[in-house]
PDB file of N, CA and C in Angstrom:
ATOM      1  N   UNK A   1     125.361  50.249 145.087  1.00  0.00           N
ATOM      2  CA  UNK A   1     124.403  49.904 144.065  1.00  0.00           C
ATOM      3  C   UNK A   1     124.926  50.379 142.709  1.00  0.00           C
ATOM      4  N   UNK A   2     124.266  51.387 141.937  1.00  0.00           N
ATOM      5  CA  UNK A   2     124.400  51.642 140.867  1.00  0.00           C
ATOM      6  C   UNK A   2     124.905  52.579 140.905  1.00  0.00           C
ATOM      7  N   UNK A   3     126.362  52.841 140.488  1.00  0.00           N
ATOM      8  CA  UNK A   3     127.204  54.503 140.713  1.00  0.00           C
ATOM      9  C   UNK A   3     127.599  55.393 139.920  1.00  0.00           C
ATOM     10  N   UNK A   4     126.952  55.151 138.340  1.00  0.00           N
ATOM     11  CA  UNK A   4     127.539  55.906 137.267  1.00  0.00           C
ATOM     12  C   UNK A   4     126.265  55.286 136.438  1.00  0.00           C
ATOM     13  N   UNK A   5     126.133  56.173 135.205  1.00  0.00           N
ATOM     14  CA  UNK A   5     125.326  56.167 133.951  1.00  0.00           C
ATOM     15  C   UNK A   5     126.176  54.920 133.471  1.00  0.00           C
ATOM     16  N   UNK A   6     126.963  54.635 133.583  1.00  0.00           N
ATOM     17  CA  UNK A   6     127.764  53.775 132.396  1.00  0.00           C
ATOM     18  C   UNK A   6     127.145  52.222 132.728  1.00  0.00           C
ATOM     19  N   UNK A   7     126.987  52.161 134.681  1.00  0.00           N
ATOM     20  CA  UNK A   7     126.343  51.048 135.169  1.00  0.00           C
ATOM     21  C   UNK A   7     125.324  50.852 135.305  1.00  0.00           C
ATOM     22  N   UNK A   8     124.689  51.825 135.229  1.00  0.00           N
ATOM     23  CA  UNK A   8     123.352  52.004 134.758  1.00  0.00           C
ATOM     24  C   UNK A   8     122.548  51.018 133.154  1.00  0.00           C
ATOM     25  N   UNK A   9     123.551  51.942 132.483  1.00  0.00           N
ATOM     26  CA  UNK A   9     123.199  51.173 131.222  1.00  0.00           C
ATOM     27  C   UNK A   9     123.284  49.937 130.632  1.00  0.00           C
ATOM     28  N   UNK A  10     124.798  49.369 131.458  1.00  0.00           N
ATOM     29  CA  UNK A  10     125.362  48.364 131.438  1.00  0.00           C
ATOM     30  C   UNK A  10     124.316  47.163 132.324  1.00  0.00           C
ATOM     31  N   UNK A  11     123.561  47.736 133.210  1.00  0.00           N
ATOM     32  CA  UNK A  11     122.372  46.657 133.534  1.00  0.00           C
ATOM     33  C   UNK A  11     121.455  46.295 132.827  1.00  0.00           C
ATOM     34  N   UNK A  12     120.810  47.825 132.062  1.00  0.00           N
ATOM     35  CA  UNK A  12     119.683  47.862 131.516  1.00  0.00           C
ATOM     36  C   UNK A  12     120.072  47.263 130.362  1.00  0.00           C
ATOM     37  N   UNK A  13     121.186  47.395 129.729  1.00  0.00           N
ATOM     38  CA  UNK A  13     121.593  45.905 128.272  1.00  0.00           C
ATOM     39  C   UNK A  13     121.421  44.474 129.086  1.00  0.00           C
ATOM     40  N   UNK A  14     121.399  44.345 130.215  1.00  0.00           N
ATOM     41  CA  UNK A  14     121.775  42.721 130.556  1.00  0.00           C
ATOM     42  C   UNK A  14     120.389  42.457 130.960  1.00  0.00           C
ATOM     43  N   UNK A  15     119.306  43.259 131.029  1.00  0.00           N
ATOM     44  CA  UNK A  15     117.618  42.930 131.857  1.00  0.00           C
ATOM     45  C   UNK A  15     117.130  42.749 130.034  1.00  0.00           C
ATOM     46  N   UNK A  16     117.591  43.524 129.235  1.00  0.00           N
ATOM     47  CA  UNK A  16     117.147  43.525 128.107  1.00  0.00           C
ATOM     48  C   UNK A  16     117.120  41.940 127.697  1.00  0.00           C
ATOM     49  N   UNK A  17     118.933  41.992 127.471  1.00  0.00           N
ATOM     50  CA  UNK A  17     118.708  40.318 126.362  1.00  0.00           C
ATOM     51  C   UNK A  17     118.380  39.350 127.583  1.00  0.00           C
ATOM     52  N   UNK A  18     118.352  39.299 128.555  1.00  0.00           N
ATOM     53  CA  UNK A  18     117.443  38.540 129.514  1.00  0.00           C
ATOM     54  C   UNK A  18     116.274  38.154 128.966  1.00  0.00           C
ATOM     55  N   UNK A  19     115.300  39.554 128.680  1.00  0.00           N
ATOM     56  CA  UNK A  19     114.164  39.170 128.308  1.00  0.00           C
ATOM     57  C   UNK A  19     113.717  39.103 126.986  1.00  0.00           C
ATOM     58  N   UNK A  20     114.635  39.789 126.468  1.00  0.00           N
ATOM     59  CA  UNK A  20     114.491  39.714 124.418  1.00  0.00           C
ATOM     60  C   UNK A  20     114.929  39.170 123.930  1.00  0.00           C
ATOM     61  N   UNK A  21     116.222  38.513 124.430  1.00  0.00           N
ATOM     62  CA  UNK A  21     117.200  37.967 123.877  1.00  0.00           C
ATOM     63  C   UNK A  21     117.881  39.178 123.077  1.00  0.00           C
ATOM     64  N   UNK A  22     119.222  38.434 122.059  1.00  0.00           N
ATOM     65  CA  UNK A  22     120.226  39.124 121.866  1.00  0.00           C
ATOM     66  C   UNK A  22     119.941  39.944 120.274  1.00  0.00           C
ATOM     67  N   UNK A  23     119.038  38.788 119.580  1.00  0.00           N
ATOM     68  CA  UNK A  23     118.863  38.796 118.328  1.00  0.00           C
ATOM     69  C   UNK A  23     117.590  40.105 118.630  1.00  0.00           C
ATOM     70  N   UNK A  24     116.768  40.288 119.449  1.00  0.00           N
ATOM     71  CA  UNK A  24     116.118  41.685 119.305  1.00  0.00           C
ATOM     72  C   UNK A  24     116.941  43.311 120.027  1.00  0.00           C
ATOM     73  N   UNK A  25     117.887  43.065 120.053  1.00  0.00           N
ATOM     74  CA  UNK A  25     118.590  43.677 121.236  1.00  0.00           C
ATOM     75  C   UNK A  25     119.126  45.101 119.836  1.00  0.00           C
ATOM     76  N   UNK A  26     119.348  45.104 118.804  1.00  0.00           N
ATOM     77  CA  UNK A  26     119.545  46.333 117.722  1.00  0.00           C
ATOM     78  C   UNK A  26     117.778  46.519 117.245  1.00  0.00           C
ATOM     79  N   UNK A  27     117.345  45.526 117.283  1.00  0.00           N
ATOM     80  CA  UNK A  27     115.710  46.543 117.009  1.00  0.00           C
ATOM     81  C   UNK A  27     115.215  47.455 118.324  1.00  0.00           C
ATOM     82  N   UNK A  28     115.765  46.838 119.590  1.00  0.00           N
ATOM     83  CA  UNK A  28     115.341  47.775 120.070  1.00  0.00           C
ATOM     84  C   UNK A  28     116.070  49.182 120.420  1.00  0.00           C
ATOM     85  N   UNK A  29     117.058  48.981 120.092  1.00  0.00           N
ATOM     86  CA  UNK A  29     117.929  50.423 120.416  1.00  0.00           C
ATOM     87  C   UNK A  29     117.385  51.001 119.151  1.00  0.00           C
ATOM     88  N   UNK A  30     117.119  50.550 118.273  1.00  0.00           N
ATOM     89  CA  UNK A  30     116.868  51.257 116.628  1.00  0.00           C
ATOM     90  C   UNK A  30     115.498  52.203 117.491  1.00  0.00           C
ATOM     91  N   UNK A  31     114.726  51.364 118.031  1.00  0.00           N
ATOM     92  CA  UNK A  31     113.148  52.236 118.240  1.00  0.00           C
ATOM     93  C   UNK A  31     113.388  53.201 119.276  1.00  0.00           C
ATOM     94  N   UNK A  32     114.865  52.924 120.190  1.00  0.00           N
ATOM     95  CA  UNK A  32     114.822  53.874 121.435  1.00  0.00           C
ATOM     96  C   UNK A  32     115.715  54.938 120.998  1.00  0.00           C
ATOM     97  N   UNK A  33     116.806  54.999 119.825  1.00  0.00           N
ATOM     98  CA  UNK A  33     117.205  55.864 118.797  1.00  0.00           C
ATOM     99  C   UNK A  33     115.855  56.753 118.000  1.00  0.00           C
ATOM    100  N   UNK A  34     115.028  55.983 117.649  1.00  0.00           N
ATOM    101  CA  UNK A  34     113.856  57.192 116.632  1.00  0.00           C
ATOM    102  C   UNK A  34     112.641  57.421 117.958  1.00  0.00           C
ATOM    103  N   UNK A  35     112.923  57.161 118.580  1.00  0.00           N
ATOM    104  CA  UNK A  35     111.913  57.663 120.141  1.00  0.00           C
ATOM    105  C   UNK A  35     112.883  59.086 120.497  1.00  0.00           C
ATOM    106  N   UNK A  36     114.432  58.752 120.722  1.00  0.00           N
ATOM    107  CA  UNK A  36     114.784  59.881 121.061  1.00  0.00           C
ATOM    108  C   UNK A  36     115.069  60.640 120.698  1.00  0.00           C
ATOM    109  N   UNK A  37     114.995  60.863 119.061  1.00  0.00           N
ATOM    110  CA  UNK A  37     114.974  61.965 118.173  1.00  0.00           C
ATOM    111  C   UNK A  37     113.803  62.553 117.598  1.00  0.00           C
ATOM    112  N   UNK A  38     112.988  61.776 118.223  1.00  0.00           N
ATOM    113  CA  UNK A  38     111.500  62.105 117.996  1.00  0.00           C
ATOM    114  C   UNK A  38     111.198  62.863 119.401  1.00  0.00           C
ATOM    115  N   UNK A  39     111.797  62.900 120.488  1.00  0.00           N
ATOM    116  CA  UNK A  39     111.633  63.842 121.297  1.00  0.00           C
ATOM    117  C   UNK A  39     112.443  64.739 121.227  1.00  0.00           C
ATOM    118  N   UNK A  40     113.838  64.867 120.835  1.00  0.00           N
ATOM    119  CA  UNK A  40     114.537  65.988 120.320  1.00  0.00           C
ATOM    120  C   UNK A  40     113.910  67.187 119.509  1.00  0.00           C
ATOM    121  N   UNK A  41     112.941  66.425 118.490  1.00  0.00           N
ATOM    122  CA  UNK A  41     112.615  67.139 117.603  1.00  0.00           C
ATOM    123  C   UNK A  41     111.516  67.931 117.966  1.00  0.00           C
ATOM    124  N   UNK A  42     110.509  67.600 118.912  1.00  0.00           N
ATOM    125  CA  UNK A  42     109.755  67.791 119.749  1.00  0.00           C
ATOM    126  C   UNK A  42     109.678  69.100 120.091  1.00  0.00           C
ATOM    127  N   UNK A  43     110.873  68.834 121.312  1.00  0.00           N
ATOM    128  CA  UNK A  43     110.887  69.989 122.305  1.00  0.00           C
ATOM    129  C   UNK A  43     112.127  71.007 121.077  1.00  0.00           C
ATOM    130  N   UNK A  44     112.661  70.776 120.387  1.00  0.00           N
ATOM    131  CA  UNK A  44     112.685  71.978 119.146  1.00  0.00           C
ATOM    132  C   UNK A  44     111.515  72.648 118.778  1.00  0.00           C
ATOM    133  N   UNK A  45     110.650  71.813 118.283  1.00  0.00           N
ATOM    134  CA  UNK A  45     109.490  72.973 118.238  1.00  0.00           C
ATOM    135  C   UNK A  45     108.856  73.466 119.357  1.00  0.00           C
ATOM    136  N   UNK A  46     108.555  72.876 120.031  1.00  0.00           N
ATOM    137  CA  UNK A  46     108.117  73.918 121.479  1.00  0.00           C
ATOM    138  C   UNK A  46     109.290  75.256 121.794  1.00  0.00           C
ATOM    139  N   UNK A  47     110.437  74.884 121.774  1.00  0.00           N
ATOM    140  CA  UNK A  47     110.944  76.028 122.230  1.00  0.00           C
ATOM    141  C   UNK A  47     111.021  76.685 121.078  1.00  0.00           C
ATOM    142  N   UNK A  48     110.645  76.467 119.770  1.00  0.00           N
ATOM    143  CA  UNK A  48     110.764  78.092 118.494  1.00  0.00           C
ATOM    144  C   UNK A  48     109.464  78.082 118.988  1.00  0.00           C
ATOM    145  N   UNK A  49     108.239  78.154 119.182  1.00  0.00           N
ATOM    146  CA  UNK A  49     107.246  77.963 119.344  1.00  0.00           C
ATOM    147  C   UNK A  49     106.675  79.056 120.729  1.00  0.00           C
ATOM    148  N   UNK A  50     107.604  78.604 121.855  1.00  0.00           N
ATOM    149  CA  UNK A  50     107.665  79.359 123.022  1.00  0.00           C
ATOM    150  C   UNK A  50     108.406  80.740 122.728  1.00  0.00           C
ATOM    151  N   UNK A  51     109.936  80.874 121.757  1.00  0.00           N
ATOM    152  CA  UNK A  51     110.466  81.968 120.689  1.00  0.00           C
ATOM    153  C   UNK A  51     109.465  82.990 120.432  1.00  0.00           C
ATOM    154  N   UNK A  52     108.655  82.237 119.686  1.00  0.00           N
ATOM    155  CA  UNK A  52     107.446  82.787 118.763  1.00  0.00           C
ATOM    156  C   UNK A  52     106.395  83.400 119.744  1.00  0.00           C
ATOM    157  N   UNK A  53     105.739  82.761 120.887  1.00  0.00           N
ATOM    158  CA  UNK A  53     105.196  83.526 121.858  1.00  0.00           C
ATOM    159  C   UNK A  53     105.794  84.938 122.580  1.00  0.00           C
ATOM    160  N   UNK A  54     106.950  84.598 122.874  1.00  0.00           N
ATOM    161  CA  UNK A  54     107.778  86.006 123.613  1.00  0.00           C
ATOM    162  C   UNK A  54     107.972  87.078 122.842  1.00  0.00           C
ATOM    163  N   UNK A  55     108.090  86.715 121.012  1.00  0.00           N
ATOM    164  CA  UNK A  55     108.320  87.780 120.529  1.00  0.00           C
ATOM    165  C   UNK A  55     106.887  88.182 120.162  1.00  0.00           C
ATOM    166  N   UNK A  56     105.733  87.766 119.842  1.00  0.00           N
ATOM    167  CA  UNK A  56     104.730  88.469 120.121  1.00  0.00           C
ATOM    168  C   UNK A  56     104.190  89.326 121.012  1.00  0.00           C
ATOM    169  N   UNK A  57     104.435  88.858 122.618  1.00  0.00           N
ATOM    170  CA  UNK A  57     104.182  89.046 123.855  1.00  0.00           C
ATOM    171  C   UNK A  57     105.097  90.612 123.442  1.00  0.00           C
ATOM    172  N   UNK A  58     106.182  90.296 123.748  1.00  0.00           N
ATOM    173  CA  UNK A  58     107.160  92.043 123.442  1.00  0.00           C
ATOM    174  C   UNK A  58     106.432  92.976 122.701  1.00  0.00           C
ATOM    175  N   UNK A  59     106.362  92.305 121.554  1.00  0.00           N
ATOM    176  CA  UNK A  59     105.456  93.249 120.476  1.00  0.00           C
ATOM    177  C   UNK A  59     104.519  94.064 120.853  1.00  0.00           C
ATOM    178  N   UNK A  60     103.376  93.113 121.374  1.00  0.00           N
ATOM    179  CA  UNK A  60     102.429  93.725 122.077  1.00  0.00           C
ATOM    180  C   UNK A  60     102.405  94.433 123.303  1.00  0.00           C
ATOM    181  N   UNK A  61     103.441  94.250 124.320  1.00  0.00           N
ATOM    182  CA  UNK A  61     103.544  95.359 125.133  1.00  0.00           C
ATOM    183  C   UNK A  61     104.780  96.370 124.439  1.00  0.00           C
ATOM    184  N   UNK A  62     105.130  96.538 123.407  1.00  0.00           N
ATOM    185  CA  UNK A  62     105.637  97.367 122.768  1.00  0.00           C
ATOM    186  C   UNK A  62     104.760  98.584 121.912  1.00  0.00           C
ATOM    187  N   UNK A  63     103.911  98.261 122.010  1.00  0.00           N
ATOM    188  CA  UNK A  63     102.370  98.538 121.705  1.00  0.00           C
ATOM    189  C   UNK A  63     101.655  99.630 122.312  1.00  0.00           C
ATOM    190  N   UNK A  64     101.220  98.643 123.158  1.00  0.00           N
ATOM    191  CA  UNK A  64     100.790  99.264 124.683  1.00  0.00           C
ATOM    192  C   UNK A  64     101.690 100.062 125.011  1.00  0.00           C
ATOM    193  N   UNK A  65     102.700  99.998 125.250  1.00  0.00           N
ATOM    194  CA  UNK A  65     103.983 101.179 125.854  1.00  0.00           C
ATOM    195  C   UNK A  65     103.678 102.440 124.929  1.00  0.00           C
ATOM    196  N   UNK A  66     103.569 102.156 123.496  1.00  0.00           N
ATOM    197  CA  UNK A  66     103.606 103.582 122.889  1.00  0.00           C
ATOM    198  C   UNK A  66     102.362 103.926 122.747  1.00  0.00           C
ATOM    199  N   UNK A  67     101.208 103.540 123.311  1.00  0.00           N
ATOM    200  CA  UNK A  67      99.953 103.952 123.144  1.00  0.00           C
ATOM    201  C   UNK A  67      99.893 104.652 124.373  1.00  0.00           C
ATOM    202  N   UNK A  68     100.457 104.363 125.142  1.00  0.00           N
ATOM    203  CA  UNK A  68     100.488 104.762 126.539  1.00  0.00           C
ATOM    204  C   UNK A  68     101.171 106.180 126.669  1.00  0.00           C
ATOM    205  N   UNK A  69     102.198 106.456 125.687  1.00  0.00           N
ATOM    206  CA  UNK A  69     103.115 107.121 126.178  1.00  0.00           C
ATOM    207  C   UNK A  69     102.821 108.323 125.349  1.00  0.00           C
ATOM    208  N   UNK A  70     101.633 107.921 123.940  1.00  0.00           N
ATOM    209  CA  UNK A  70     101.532 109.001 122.660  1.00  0.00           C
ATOM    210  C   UNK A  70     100.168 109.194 123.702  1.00  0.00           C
ATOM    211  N   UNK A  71      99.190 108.212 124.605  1.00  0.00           N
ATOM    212  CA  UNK A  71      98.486 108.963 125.279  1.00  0.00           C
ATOM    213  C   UNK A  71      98.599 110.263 126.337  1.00  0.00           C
ATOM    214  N   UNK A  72      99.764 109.746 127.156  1.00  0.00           N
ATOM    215  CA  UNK A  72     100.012 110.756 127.860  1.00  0.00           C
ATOM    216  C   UNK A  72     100.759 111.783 127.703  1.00  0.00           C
ATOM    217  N   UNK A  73     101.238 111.835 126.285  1.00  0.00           N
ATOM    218  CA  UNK A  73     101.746 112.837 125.673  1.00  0.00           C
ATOM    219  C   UNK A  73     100.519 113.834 125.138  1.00  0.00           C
ATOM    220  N   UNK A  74      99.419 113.286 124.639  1.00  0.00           N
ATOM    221  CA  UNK A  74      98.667 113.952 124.337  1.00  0.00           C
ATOM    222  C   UNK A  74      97.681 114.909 125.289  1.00  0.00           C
ATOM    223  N   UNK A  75      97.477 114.059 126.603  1.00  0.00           N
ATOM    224  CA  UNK A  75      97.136 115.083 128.002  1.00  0.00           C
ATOM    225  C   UNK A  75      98.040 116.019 127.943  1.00  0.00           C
ATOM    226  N   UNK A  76      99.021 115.446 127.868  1.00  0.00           N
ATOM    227  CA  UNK A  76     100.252 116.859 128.133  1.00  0.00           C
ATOM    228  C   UNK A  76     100.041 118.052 127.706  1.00  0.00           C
ATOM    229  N   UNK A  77     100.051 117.861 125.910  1.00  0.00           N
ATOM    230  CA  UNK A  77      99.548 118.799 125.481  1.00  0.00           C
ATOM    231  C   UNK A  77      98.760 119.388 125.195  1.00  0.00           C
ATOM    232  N   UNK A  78      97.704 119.062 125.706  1.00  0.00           N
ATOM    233  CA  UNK A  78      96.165 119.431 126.252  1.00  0.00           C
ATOM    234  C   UNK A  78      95.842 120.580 127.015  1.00  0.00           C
ATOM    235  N   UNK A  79      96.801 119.735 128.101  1.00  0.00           N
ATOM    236  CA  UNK A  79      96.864 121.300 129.409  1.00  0.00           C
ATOM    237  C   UNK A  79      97.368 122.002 129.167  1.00  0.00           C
ATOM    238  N   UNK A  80      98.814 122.051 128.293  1.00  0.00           N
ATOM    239  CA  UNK A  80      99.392 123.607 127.740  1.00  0.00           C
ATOM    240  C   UNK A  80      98.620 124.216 126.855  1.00  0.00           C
ATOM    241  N   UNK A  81      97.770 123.162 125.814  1.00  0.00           N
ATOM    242  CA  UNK A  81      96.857 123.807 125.051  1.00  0.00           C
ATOM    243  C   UNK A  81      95.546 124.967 125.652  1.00  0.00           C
ATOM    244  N   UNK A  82      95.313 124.721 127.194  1.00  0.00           N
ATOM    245  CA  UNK A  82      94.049 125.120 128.218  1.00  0.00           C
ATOM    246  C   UNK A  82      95.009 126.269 128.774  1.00  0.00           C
ATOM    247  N   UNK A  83      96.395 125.847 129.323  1.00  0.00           N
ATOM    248  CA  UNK A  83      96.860 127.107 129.597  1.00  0.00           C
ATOM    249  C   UNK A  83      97.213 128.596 129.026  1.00  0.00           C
ATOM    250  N   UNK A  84      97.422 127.914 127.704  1.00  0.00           N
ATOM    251  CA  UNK A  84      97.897 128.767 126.816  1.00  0.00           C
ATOM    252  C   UNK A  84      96.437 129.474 126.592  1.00  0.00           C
ATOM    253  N   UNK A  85      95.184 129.327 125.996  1.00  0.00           N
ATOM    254  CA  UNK A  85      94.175 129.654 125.935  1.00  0.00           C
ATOM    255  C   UNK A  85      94.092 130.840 127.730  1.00  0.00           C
ATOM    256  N   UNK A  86      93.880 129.935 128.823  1.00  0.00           N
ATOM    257  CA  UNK A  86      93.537 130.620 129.461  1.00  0.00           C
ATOM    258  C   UNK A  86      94.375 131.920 129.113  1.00  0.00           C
ATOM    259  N   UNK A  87      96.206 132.196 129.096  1.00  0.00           N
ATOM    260  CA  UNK A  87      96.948 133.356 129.374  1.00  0.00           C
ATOM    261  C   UNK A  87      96.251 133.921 127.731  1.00  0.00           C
ATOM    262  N   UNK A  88      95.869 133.559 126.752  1.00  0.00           N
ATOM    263  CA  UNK A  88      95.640 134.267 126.139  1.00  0.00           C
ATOM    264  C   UNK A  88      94.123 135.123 126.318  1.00  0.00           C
ATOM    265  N   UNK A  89      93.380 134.543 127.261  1.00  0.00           N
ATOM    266  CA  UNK A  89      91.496 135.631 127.091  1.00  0.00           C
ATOM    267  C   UNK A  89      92.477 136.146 128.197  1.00  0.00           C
ATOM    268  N   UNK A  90      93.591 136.270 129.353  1.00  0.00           N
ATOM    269  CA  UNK A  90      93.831 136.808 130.075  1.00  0.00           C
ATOM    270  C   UNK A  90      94.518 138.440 129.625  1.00  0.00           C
ATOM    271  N   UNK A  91      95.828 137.924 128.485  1.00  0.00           N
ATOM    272  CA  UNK A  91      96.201 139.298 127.698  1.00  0.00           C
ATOM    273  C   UNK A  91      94.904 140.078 126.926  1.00  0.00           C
ATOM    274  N   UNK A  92      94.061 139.390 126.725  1.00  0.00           N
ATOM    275  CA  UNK A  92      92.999 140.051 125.938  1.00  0.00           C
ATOM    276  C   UNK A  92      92.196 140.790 126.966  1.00  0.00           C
ATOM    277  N   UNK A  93      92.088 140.485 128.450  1.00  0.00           N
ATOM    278  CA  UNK A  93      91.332 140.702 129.336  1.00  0.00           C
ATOM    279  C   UNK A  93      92.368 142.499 129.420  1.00  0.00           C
ATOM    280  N   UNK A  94      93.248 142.392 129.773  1.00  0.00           N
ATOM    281  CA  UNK A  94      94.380 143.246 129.837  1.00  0.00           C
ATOM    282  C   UNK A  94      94.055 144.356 128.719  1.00  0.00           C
ATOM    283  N   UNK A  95      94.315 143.726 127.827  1.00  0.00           N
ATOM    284  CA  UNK A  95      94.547 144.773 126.365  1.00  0.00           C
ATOM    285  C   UNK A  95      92.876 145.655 126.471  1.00  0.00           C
ATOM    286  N   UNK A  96      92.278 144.902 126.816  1.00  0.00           N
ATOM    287  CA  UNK A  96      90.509 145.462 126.381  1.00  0.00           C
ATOM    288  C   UNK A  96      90.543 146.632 127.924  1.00  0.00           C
ATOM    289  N   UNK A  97      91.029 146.348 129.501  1.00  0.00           N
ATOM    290  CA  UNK A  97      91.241 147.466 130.202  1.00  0.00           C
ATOM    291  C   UNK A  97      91.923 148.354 129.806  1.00  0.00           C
ATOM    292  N   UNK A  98      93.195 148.289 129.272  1.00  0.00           N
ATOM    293  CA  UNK A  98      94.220 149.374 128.475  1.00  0.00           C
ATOM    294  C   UNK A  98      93.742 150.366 127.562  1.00  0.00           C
ATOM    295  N   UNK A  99      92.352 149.816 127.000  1.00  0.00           N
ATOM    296  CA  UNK A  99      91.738 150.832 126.015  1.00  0.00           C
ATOM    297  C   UNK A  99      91.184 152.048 126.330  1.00  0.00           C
TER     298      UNK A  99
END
């Protein structure tokens, strides 16, 4: 049957001026030329577009990551803040028997 793009195309010119004849045969490549740069142009913007989503998406779990991380930094120093308190009424507990 059909074994290459080249025979491919080479049909689809001969079904054409079949049915258009020859004299419409550059208007229509003209419209299937600005059809296919009109989908070129297309999926260009979808993919800056899809660009533009991912680098938001990052952003925002770039975000989240340091909210996350200045949160659990801040427990952190919470509990040394509780420990430190506790060892300190503990030396005071000390110092006030010593008297």
């Amino acid at each position: 049957m059909i074994e290459s793009l080249t025979d491919a195309a080479i049909v689809l010119i001969v079904i054409v001026i079949l049915f258009f004849g020859a004299s419409k045969l550059p208007e229509i490549f003209r419209a299937l030329g600005r059809a296919t740069g009109e989908f070129k142009k297309g999926q260009m913007e979808a993919e800056m577009e899809l660009a533009k989503m991912r680098n938001e998406l990052s952003q925002q779990l770039r975000d989240a990551n340091g909210s996350i991380i200045r949160s659990s930094r801040e427990r952190e120093l919470e509990m040394k803040i509780k420990e430190l308190e506790m060892q300190l009424e503990e030396l005071k507990k000390q110092l006030g028997n010593a008297k």
